[in-house]
C-alpha atoms as a PDB file:
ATOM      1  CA  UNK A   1      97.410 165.953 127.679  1.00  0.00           C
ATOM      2  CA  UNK A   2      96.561 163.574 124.889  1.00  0.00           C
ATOM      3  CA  UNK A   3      98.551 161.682 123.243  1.00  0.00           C
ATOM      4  CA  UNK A   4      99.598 162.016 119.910  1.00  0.00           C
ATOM      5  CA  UNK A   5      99.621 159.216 117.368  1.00  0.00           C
ATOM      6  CA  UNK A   6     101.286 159.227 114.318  1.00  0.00           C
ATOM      7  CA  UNK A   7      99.867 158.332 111.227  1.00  0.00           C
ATOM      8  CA  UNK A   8     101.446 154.932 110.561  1.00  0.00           C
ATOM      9  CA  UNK A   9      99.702 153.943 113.879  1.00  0.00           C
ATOM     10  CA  UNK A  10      96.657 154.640 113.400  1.00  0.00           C
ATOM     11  CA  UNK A  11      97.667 152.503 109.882  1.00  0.00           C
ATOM     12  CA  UNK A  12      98.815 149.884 111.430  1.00  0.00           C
ATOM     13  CA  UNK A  13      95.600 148.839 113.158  1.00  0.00           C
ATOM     14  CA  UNK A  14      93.479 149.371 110.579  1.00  0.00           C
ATOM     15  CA  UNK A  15      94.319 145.997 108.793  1.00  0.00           C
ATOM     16  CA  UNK A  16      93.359 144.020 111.966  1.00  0.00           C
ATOM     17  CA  UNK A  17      90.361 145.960 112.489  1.00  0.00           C
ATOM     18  CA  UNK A  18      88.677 145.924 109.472  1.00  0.00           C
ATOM     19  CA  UNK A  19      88.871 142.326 109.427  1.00  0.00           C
ATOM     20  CA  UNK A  20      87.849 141.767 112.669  1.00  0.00           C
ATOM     21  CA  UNK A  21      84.329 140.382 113.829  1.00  0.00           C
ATOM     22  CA  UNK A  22      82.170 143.027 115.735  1.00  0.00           C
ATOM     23  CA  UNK A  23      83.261 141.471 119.126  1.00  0.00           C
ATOM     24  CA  UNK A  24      86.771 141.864 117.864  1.00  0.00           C
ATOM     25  CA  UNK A  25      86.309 145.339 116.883  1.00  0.00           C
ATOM     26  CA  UNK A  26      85.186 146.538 120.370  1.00  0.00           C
ATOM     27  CA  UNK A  27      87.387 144.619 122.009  1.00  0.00           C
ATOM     28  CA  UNK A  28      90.578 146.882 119.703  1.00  0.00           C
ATOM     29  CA  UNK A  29      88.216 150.072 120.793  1.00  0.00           C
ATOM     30  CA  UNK A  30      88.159 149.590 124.546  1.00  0.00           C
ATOM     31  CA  UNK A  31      91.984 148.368 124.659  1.00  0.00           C
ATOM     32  CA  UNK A  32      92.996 151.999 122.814  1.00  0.00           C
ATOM     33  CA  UNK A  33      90.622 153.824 124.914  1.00  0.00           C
ATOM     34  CA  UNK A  34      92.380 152.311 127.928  1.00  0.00           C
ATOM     35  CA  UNK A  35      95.709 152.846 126.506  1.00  0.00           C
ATOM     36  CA  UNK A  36      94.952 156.455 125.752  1.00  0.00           C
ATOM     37  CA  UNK A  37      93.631 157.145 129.356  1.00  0.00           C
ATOM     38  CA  UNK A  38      96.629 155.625 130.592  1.00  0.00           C
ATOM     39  CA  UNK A  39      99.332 157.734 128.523  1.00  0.00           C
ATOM     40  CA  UNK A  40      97.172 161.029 129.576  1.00  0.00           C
ATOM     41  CA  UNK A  41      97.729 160.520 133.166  1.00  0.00           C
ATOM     42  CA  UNK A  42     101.395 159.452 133.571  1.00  0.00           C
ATOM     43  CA  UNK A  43     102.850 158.147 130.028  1.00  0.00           C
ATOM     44  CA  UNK A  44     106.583 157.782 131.302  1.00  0.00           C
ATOM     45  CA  UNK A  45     104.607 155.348 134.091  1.00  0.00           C
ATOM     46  CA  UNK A  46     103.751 153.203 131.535  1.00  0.00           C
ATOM     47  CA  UNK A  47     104.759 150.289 129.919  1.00  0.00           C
ATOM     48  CA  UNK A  48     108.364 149.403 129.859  1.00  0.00           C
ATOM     49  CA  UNK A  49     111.414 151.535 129.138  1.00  0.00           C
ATOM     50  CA  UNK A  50     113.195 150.877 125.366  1.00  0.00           C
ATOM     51  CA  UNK A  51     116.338 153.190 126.297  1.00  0.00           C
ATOM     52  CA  UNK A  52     116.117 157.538 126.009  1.00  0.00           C
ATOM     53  CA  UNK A  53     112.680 158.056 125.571  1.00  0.00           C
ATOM     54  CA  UNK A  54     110.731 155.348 123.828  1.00  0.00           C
ATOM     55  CA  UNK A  55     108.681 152.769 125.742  1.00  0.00           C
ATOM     56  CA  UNK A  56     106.558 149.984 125.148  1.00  0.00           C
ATOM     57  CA  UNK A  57     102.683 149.056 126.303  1.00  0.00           C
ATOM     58  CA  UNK A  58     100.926 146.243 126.672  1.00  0.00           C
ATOM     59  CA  UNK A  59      97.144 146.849 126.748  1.00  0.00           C
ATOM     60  CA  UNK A  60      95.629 143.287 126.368  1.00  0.00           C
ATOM     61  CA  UNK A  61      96.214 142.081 122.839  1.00  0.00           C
ATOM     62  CA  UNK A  62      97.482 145.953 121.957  1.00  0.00           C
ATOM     63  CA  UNK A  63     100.840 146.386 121.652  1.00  0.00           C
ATOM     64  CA  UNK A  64     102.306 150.307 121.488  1.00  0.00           C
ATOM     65  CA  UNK A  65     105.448 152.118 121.138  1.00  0.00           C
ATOM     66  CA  UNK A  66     106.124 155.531 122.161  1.00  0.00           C
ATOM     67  CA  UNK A  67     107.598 158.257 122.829  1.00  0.00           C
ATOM     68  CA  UNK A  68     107.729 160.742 125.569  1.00  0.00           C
ATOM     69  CA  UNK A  69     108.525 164.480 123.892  1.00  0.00           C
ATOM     70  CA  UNK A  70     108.593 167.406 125.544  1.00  0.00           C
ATOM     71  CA  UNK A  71     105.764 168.191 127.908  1.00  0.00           C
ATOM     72  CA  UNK A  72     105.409 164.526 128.993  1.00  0.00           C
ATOM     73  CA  UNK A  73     103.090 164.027 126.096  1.00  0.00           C
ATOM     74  CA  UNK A  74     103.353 160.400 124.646  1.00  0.00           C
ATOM     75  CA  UNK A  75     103.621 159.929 120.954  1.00  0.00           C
ATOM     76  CA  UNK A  76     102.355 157.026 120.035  1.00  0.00           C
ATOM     77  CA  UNK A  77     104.974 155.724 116.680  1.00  0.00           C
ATOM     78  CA  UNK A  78     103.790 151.880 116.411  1.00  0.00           C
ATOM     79  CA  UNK A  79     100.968 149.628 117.334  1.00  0.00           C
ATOM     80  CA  UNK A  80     100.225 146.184 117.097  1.00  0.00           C
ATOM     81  CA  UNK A  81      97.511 144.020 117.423  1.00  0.00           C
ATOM     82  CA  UNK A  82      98.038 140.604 118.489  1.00  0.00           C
ATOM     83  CA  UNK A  83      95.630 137.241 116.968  1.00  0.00           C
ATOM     84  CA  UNK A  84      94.505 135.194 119.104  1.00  0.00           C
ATOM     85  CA  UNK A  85      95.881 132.250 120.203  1.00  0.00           C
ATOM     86  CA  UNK A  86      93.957 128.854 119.180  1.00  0.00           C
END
């Protein structure tokens, strides 16, 4: 099933990506396509336990947090994108 993201994540990427260079942009695209995939197949595989029923995921620069509700869907509460390191 796919998972659900909350509002304020889909917010909280939209600062990064609308000032990110076209490269940049695909690069946030393919990294929450992957992620997505990824939570649809197994999300309590995923990422790294946070105690109960939250995790975290580290997709290249994408950072998310979750949850797993009932049904083993994933809802996604938090993301962040990481800069680059110079």
């Amino acid at each position: 099933m796919n998972p659900h993201w909350e509002e304020r994540a889909f917010d909280d990427l939209a600062d990064p990506y609308t000032r990110a260079s076209l490269g940049e942009q695909e690069e946030i695209a393919r990294a929450v396509e992957r992620a997505n995939r990824l939570l649809r197949q197994a999300p309590e595989l995923q990422g790294e336990s946070r105690g109960g029923f939250d995790r975290v995921m580290f997709e290249g620069r994408l950072t998310l947090y979750y949850r797993i509700i009932p049904g083993g869907i994933a809802r996604v509460l938090r993301v962040r994108w990481s800069a680059r390191r110079s």
